[in-house]
N, C-alpha and C. Protein backbone atom coordinates (compact mmCIF):
# COMPACT_ATOMS: atom_id res chain seq x y z
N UNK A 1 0.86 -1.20 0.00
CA UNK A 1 0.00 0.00 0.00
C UNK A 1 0.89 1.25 0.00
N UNK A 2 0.23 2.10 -0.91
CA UNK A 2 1.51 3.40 -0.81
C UNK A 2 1.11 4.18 0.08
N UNK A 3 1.96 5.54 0.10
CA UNK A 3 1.82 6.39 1.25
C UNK A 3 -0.18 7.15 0.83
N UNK A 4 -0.17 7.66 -0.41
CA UNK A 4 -1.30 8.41 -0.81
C UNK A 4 -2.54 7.33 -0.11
N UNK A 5 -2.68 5.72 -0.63
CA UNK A 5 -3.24 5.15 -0.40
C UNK A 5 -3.96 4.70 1.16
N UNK A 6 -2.71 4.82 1.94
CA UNK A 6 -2.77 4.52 3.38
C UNK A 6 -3.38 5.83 4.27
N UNK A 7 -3.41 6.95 3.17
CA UNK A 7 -4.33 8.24 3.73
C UNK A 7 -5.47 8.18 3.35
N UNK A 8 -6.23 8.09 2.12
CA UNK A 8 -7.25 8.07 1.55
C UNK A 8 -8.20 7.14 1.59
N UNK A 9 -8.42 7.16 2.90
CA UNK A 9 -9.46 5.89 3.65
C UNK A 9 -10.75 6.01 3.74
N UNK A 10 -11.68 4.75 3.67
CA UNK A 10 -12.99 5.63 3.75
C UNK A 10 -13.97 5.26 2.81
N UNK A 11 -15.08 5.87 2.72
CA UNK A 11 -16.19 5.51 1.60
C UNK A 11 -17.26 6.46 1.90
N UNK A 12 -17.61 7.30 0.92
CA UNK A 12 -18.33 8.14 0.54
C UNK A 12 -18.77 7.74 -0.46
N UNK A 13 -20.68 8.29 -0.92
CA UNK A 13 -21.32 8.27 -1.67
C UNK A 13 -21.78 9.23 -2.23
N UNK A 14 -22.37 9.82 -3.50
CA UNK A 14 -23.12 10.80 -3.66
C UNK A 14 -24.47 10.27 -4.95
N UNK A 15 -25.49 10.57 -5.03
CA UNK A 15 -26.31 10.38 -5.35
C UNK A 15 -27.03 12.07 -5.91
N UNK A 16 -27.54 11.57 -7.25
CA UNK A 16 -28.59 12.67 -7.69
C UNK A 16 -29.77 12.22 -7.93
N UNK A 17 -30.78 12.48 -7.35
CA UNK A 17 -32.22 12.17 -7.67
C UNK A 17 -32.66 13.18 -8.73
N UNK A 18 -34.03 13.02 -8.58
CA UNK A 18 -35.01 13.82 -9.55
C UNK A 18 -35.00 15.41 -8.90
N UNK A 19 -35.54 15.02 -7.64
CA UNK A 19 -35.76 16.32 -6.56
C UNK A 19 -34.46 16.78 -5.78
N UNK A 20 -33.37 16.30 -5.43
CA UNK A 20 -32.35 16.47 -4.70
C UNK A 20 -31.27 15.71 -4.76
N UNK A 21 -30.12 15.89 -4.24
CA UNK A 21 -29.08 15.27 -4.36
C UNK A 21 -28.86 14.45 -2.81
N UNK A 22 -28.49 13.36 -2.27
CA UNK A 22 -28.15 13.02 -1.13
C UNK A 22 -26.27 12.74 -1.26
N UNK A 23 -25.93 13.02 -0.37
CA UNK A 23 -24.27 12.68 0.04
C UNK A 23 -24.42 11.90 1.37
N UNK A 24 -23.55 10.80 1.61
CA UNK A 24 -23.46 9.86 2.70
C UNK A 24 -22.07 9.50 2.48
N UNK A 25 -21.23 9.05 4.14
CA UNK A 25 -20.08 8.36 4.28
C UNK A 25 -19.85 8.30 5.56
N UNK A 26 -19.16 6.96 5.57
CA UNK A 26 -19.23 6.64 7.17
C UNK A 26 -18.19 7.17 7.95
N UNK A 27 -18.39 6.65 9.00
CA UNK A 27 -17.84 7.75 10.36
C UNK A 27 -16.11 6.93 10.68
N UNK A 28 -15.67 6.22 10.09
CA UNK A 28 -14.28 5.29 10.73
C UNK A 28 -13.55 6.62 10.11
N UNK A 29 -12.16 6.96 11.06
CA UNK A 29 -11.01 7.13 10.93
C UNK A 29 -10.11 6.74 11.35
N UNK A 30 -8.99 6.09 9.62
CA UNK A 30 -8.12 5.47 9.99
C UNK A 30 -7.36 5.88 8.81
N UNK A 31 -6.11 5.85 8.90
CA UNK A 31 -4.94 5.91 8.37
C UNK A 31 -4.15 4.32 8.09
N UNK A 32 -3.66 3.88 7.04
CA UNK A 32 -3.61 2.25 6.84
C UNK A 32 -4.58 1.61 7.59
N UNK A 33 -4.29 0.97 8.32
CA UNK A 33 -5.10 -0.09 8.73
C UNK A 33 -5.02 0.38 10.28
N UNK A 34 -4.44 1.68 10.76
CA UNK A 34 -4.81 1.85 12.22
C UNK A 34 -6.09 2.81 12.47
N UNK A 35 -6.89 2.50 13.32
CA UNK A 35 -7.89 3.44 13.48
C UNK A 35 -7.54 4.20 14.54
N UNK A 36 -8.21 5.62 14.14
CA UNK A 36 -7.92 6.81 15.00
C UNK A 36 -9.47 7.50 15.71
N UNK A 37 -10.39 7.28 14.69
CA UNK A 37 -11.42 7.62 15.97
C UNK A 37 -12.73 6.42 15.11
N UNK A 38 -13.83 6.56 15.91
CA UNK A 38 -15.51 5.76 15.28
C UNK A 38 -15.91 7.28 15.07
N UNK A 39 -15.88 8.08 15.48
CA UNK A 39 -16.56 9.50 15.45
C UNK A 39 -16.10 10.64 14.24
N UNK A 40 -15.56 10.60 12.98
CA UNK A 40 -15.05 11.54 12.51
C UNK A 40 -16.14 11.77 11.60
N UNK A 41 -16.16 13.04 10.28
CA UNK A 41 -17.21 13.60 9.89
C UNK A 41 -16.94 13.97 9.15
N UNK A 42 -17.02 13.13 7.54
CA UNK A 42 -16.71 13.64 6.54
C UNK A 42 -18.03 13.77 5.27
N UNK A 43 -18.68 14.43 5.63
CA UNK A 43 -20.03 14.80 5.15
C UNK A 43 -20.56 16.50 5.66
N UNK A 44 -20.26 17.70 4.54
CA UNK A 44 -20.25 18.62 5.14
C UNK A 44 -21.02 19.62 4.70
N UNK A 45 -21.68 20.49 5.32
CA UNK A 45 -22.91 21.34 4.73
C UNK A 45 -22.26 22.56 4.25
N UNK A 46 -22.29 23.37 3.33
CA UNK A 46 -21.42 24.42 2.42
C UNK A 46 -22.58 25.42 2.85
N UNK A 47 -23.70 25.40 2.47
CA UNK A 47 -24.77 26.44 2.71
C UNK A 47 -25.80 25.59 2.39
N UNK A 48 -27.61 26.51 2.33
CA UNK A 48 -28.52 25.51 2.09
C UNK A 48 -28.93 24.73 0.83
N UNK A 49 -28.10 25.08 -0.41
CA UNK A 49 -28.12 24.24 -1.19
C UNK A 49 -27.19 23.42 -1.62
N UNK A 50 -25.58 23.31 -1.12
CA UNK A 50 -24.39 22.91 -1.52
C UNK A 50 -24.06 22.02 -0.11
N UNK A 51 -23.57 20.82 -0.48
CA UNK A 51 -22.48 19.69 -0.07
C UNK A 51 -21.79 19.17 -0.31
N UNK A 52 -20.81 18.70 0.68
CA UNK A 52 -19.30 18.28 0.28
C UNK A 52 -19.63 16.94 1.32
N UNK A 53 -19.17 15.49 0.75
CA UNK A 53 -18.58 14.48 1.36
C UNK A 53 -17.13 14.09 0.47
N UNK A 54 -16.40 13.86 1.64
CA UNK A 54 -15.03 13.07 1.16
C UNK A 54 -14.14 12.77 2.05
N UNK A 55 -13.43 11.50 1.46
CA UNK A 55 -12.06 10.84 2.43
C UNK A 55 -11.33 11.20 2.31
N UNK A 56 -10.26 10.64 3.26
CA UNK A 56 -8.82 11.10 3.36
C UNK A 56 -8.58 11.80 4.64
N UNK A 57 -7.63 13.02 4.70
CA UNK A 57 -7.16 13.21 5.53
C UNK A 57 -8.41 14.43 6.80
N UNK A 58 -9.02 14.42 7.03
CA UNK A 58 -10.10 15.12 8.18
C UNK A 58 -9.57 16.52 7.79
N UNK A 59 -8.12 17.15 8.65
CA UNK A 59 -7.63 18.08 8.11
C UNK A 59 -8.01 18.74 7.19
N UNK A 60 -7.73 18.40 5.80
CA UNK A 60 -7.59 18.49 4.65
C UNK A 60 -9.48 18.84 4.44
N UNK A 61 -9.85 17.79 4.57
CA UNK A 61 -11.52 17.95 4.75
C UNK A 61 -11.87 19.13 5.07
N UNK A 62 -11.29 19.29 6.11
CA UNK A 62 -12.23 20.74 6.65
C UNK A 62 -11.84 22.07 6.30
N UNK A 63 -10.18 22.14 6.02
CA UNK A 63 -9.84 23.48 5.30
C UNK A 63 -10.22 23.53 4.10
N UNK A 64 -10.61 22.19 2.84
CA UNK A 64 -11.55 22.52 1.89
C UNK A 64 -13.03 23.13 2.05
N UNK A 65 -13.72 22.71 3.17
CA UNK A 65 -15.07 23.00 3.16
C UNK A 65 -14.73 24.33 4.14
N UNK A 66 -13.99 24.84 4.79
CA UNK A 66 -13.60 26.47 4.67
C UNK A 66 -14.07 26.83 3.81
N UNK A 67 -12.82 26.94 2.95
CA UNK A 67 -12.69 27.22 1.85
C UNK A 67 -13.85 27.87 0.78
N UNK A 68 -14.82 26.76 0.99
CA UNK A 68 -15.88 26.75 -0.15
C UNK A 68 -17.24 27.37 0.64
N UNK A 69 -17.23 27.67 2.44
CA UNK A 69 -17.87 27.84 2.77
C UNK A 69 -17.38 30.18 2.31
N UNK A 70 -16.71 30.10 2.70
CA UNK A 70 -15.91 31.20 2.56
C UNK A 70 -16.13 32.13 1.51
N UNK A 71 -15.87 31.28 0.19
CA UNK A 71 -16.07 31.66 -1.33
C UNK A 71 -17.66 31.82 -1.40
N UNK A 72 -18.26 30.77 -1.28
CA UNK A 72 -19.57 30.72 -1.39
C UNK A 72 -20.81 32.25 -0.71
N UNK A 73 -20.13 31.91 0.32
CA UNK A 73 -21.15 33.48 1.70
C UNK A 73 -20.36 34.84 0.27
N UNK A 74 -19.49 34.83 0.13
CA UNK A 74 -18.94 35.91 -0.43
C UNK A 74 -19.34 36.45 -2.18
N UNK A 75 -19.46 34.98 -2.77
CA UNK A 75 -20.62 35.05 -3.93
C UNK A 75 -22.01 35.13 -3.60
N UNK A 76 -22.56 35.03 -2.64
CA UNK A 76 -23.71 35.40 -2.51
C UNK A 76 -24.28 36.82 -2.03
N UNK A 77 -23.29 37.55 -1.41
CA UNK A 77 -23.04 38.75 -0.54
C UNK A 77 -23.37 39.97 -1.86
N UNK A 78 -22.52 39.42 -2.80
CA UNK A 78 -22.09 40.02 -3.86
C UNK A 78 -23.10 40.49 -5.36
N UNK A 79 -23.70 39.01 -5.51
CA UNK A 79 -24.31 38.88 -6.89
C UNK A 79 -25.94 38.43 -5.99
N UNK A 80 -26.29 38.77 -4.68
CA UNK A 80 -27.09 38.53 -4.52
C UNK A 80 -28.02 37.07 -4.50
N UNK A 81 -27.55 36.76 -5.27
CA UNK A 81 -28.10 35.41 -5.95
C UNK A 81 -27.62 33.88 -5.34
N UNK A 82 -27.75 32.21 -5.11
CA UNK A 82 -27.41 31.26 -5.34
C UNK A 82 -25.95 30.87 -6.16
N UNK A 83 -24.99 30.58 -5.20
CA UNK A 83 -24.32 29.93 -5.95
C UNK A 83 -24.17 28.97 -7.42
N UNK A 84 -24.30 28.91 -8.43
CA UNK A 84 -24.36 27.22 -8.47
C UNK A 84 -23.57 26.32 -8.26
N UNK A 85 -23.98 24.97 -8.36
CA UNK A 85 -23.31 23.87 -8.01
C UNK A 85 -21.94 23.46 -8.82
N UNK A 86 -22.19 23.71 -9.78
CA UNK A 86 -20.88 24.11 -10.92
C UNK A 86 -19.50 24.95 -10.34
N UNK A 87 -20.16 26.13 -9.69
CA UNK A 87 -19.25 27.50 -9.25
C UNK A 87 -18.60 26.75 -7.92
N UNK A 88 -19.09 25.79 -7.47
CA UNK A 88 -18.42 25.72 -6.16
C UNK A 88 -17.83 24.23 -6.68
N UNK A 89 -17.97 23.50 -7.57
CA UNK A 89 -16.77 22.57 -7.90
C UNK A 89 -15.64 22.73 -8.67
N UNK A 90 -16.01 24.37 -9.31
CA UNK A 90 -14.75 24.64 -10.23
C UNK A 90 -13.92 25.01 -9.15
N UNK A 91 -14.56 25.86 -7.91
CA UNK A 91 -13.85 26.45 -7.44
C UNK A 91 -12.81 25.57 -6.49
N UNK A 92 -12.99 24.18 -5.77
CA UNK A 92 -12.27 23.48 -5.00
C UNK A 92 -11.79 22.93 -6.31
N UNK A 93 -12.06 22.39 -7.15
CA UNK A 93 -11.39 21.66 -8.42
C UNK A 93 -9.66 22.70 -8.57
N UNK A 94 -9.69 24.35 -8.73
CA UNK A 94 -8.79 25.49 -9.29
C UNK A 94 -8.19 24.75 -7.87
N UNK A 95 -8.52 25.09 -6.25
CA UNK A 95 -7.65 24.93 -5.65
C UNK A 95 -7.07 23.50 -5.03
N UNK A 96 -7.73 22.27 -5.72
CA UNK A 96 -6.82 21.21 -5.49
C UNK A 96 -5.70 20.95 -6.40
N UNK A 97 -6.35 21.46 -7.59
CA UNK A 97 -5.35 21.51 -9.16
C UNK A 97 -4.28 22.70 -8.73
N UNK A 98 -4.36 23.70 -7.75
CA UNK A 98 -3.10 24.50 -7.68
C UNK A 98 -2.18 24.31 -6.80
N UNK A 99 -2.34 23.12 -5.77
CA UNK A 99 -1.50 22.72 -4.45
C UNK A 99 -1.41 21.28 -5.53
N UNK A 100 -1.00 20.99 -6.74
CA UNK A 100 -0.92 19.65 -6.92
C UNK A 100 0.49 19.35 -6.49
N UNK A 101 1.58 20.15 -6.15
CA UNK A 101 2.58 19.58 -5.85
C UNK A 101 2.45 19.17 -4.60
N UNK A 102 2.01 19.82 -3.28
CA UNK A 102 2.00 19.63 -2.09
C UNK A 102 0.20 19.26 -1.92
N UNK A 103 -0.57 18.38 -2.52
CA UNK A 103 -1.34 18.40 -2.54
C UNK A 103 -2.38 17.38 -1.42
N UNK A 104 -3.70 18.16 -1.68
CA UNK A 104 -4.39 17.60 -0.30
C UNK A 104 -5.02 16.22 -0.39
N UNK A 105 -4.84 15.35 0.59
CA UNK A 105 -5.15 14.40 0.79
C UNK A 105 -6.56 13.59 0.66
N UNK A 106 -6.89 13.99 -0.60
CA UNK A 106 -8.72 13.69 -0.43
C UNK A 106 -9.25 13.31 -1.78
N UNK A 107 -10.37 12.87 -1.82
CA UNK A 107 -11.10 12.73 -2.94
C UNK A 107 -12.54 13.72 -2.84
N UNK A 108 -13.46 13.84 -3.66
CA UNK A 108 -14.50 15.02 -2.43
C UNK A 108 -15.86 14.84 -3.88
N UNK A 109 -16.59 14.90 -3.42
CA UNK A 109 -17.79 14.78 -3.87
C UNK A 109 -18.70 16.15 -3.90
N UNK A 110 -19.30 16.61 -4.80
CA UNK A 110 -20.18 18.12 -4.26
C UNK A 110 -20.96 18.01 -5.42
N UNK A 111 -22.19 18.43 -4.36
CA UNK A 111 -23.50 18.21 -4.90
C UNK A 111 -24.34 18.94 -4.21
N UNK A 112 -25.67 19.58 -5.22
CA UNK A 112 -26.59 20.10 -4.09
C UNK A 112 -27.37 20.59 -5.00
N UNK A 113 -28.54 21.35 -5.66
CA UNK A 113 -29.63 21.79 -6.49
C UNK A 113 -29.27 23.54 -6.73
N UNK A 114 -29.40 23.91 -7.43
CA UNK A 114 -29.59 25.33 -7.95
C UNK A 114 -30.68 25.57 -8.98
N UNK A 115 -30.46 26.91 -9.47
CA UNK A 115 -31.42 26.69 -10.24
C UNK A 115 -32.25 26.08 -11.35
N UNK A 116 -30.70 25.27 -11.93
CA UNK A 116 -31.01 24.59 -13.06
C UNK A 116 -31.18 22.87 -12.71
N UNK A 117 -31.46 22.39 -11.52
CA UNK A 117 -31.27 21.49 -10.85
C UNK A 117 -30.49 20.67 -9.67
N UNK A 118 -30.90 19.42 -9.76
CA UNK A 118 -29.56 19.07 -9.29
C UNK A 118 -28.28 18.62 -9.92
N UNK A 119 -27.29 18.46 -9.17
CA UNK A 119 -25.89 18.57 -9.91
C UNK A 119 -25.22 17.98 -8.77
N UNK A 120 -24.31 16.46 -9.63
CA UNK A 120 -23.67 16.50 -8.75
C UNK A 120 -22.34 15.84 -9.14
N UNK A 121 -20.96 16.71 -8.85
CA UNK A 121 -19.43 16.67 -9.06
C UNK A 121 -18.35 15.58 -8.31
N UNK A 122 -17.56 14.92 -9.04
CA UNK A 122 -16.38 14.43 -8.74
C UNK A 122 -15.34 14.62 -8.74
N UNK A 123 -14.52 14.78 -7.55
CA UNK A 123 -12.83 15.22 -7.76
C UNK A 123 -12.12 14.49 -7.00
N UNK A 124 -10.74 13.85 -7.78
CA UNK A 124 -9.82 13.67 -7.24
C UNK A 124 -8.65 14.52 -6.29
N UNK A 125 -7.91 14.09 -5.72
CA UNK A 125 -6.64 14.75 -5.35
C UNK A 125 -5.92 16.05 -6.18
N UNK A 126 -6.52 15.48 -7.53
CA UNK A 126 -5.70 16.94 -7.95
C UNK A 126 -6.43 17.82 -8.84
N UNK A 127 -7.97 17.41 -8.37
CA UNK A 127 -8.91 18.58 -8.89
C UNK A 127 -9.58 18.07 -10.72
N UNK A 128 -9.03 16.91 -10.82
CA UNK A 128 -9.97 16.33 -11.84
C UNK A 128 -11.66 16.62 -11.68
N UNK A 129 -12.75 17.46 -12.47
CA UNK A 129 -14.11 17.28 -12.88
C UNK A 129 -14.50 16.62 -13.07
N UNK A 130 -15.44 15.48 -12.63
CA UNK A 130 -16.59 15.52 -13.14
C UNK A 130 -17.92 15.62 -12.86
N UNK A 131 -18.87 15.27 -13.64
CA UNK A 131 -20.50 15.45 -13.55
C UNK A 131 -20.78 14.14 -13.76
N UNK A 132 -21.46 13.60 -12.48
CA UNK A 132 -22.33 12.19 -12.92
C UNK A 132 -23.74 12.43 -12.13
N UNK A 133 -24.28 11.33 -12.31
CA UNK A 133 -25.10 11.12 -11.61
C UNK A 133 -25.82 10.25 -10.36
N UNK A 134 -24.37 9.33 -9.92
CA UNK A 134 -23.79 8.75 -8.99
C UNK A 134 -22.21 8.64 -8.71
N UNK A 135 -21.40 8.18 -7.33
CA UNK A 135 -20.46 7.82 -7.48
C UNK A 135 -20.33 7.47 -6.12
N UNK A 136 -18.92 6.74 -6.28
CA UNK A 136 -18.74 6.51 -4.88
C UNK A 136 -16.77 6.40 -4.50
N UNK A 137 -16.24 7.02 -3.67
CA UNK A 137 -15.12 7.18 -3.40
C UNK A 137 -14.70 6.89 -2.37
N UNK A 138 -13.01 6.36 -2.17
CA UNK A 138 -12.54 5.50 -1.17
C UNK A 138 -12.12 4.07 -1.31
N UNK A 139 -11.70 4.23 -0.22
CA UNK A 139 -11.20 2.27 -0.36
C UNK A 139 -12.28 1.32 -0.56
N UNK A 140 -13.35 1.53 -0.32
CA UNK A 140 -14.53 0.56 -0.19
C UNK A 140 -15.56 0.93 -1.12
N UNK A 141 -15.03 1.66 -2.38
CA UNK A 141 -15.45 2.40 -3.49
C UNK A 141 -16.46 1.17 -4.49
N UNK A 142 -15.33 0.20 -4.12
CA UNK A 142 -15.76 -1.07 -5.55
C UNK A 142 -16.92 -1.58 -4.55
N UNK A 143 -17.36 -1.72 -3.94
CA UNK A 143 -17.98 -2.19 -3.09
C UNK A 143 -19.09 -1.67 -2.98
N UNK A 144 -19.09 -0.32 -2.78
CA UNK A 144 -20.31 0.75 -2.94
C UNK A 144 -20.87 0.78 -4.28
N UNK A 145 -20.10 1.14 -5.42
CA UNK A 145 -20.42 1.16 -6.98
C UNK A 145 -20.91 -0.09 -7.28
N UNK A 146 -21.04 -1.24 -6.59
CA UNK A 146 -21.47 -2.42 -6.97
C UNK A 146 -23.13 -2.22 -6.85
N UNK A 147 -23.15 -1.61 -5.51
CA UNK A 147 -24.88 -1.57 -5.07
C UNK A 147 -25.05 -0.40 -5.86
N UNK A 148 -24.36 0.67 -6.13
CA UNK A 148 -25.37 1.68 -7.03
C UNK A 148 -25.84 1.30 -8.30
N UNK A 149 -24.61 0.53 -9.04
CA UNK A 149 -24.65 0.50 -10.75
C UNK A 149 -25.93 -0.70 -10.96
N UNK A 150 -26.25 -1.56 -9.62
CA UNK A 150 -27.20 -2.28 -9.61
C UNK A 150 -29.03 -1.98 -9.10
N UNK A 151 -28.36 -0.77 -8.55
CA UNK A 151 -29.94 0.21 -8.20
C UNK A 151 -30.31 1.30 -8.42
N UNK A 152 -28.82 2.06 -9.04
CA UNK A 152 -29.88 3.49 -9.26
C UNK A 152 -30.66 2.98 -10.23
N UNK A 153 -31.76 4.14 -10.82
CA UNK A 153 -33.14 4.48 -11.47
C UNK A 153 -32.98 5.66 -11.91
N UNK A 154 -32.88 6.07 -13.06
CA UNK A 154 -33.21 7.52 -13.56
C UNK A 154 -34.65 7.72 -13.28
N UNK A 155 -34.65 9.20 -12.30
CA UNK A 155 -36.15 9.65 -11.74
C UNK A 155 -36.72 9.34 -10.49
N UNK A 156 -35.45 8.60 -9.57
CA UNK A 156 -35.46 8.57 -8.16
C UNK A 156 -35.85 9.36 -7.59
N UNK A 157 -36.19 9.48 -6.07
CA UNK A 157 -36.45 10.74 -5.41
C UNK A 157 -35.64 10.42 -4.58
N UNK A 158 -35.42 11.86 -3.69
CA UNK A 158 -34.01 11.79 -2.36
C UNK A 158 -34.59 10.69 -1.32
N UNK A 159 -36.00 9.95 -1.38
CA UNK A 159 -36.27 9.36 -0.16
C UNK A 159 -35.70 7.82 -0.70
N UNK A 160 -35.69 7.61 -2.04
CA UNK A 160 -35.25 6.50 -2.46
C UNK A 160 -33.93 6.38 -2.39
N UNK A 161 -33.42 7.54 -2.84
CA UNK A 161 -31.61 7.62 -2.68
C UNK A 161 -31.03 7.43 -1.35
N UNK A 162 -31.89 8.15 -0.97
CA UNK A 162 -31.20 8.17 0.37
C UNK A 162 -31.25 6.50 1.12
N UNK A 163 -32.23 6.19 0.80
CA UNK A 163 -31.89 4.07 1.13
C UNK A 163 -31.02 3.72 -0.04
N UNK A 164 -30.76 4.20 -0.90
CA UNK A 164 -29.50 3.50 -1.81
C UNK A 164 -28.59 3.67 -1.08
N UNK A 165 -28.10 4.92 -0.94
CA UNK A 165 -26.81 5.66 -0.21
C UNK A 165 -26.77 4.90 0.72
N UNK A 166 -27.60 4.28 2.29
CA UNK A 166 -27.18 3.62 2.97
C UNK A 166 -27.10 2.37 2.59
N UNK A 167 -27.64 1.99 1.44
CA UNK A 167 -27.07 0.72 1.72
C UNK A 167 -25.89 0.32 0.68
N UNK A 168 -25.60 1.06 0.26
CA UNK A 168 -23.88 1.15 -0.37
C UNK A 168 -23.27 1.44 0.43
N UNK A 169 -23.65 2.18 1.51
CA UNK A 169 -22.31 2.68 2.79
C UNK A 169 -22.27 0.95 3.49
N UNK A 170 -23.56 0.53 3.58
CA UNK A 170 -23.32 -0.44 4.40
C UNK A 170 -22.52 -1.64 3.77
N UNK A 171 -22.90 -1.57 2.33
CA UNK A 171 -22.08 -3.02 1.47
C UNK A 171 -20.37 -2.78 1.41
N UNK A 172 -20.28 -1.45 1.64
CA UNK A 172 -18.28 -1.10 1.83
C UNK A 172 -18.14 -1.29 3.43
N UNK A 173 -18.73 -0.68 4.59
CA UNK A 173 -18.61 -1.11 5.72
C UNK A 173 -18.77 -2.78 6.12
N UNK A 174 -19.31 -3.74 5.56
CA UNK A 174 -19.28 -5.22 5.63
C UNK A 174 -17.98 -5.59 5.27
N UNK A 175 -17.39 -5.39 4.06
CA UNK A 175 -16.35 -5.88 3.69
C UNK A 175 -15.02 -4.97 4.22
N UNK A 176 -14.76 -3.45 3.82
CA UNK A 176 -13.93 -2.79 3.74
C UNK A 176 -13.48 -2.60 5.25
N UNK A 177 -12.08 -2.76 5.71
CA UNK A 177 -11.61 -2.82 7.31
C UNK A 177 -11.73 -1.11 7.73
N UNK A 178 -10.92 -0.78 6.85
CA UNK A 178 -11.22 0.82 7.42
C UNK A 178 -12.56 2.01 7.10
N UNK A 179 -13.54 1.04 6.86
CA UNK A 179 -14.67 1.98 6.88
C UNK A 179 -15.83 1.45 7.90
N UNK A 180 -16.72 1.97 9.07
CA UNK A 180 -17.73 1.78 9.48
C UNK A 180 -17.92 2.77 10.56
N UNK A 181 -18.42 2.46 11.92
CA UNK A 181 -19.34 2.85 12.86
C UNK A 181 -19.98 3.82 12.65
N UNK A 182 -21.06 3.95 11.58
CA UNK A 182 -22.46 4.57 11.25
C UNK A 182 -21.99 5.35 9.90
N UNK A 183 -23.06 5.76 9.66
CA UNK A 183 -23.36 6.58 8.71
C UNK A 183 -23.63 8.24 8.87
N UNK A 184 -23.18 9.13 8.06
CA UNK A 184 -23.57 10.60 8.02
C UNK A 184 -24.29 11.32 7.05
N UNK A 185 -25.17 11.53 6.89
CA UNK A 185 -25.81 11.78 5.78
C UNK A 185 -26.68 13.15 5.60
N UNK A 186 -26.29 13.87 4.11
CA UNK A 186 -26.19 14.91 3.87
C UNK A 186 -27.79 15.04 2.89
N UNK A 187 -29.01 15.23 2.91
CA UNK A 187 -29.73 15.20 2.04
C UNK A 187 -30.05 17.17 1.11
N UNK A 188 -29.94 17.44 0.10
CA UNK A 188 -30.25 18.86 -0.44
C UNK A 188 -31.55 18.90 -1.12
N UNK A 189 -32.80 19.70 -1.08
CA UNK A 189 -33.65 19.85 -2.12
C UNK A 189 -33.48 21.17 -2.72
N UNK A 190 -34.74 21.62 -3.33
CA UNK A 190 -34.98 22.91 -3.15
C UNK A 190 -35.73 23.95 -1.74
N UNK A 191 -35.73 22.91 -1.28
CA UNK A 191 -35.93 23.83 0.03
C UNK A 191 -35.17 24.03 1.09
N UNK A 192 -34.26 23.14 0.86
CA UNK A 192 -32.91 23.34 1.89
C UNK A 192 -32.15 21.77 2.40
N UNK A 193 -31.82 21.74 3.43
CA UNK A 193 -30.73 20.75 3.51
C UNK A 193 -31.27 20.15 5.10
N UNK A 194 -31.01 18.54 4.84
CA UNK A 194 -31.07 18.26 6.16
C UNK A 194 -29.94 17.24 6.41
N UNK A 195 -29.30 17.27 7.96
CA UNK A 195 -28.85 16.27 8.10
C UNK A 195 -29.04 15.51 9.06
N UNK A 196 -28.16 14.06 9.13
CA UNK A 196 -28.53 12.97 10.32
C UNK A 196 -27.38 12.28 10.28
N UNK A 197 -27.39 11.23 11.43
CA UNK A 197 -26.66 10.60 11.49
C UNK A 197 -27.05 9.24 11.62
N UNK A 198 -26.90 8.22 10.86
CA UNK A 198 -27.86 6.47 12.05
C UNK A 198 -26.31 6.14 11.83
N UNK A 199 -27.06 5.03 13.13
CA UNK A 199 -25.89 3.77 13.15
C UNK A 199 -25.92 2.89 12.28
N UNK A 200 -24.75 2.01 12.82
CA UNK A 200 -24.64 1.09 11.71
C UNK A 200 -25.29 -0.25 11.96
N UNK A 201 -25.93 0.01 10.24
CA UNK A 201 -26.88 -1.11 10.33
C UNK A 201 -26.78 -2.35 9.58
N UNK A 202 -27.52 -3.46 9.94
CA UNK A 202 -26.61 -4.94 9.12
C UNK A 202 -26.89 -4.92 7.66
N UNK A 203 -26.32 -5.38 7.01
CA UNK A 203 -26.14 -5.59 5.38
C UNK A 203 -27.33 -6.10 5.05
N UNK A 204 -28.49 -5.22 4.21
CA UNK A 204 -29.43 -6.32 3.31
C UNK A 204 -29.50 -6.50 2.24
N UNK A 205 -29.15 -7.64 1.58
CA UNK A 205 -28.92 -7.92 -0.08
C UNK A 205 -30.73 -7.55 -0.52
């Protein structure tokens, strides 16, 4: 296992429905194979229409969602208006792609509804785009993408996603060592954002 690898622990989901986007990922932090807490929180609210989930380093996690919380209050201050969901993945995309030499430890997911819908983005470590309409990131990635590519539905709603999302967190937490003790979950509509937390619950095929 390399050094990048033995940081980038974890399993996050993101999901786009019809009506909203949901983000979920579980609560283990660990670095290789040692765990450091059951309690960490990588599922993060940007404002009431924008979210960020992603692994890797916690750190790193949270001075991105600074970051975007920061940019975001300040485009809105400004132009009056909603971010979109676009504006706030170019914008962590410019600053993971500009620390690529000393770069941050994460993969990161962002998603959330504007005006033209929902939308929801993928980035690597060094600020790679994209737009899907599921994904799932982390060590327990293949694991998760197994239960989505076998259940999403074009025209879902967030109440359906949101039981996909857990139970892809739960099919990487069964197998994957460094991912579990519960779930965090990020749901966005157009009316705003809610979150929760459950425990962890047993695997149902």
């Amino acid at each position: 296992m390399s050094s990048i690898e033995e940081l980038i622990t974890g399993t996050a989901v993101g999901i786009k429905a019809s009506d909203g986007v949901v983000l979920a990922a579980e609560k283990r932090v660990a670095y290789g194979f040692t765990m450091f807490s059951r309690s960490g929180r990588k599922v993060f609210r940007v404002n009431d229409n924008i979210g960020i989930a992603s692994i890797g380093i916690l750190a790193d996690m949270q001075v991105l969602t600074k970051i975007a919380k920061a940019y975001m209050s300040l485009y809105a201050l400004d132009t009056k208006t909603r971010p979109s969901i676009r504006s706030a993945a170019k914008l962590l995309s410019y600053v993971l792609f500009s620390n690529r030499v000393f770069p941050y430890f994460v993969e990161v997911l962002v998603g959330g509804v504007d005006d033209e819908g929902p939308h929801m983005y993928i980035m690597d470590a060094l600020g790679s785009l994209i737009e899907d309409d599921y994904a799932a990131v982390g060590t327990g990635n293949k694991l998760a993408i197994a239960v989505l590519e076998g259940n999403y539905k074009q025209g879902m709603n967030v109440k359906e996603a949101r039981e996909l999302a857990i139970k892809a967190i739960n099919q990487s937490i069964s197998r994957d060592p460094v991912s579990g003790d519960g779930i965090d979950i990020l749901t966005i509509t157009r009316s705003g954002s809610t979150e929760e937390t459950i425990p962890l619950q047993p695997l149902r095929l």
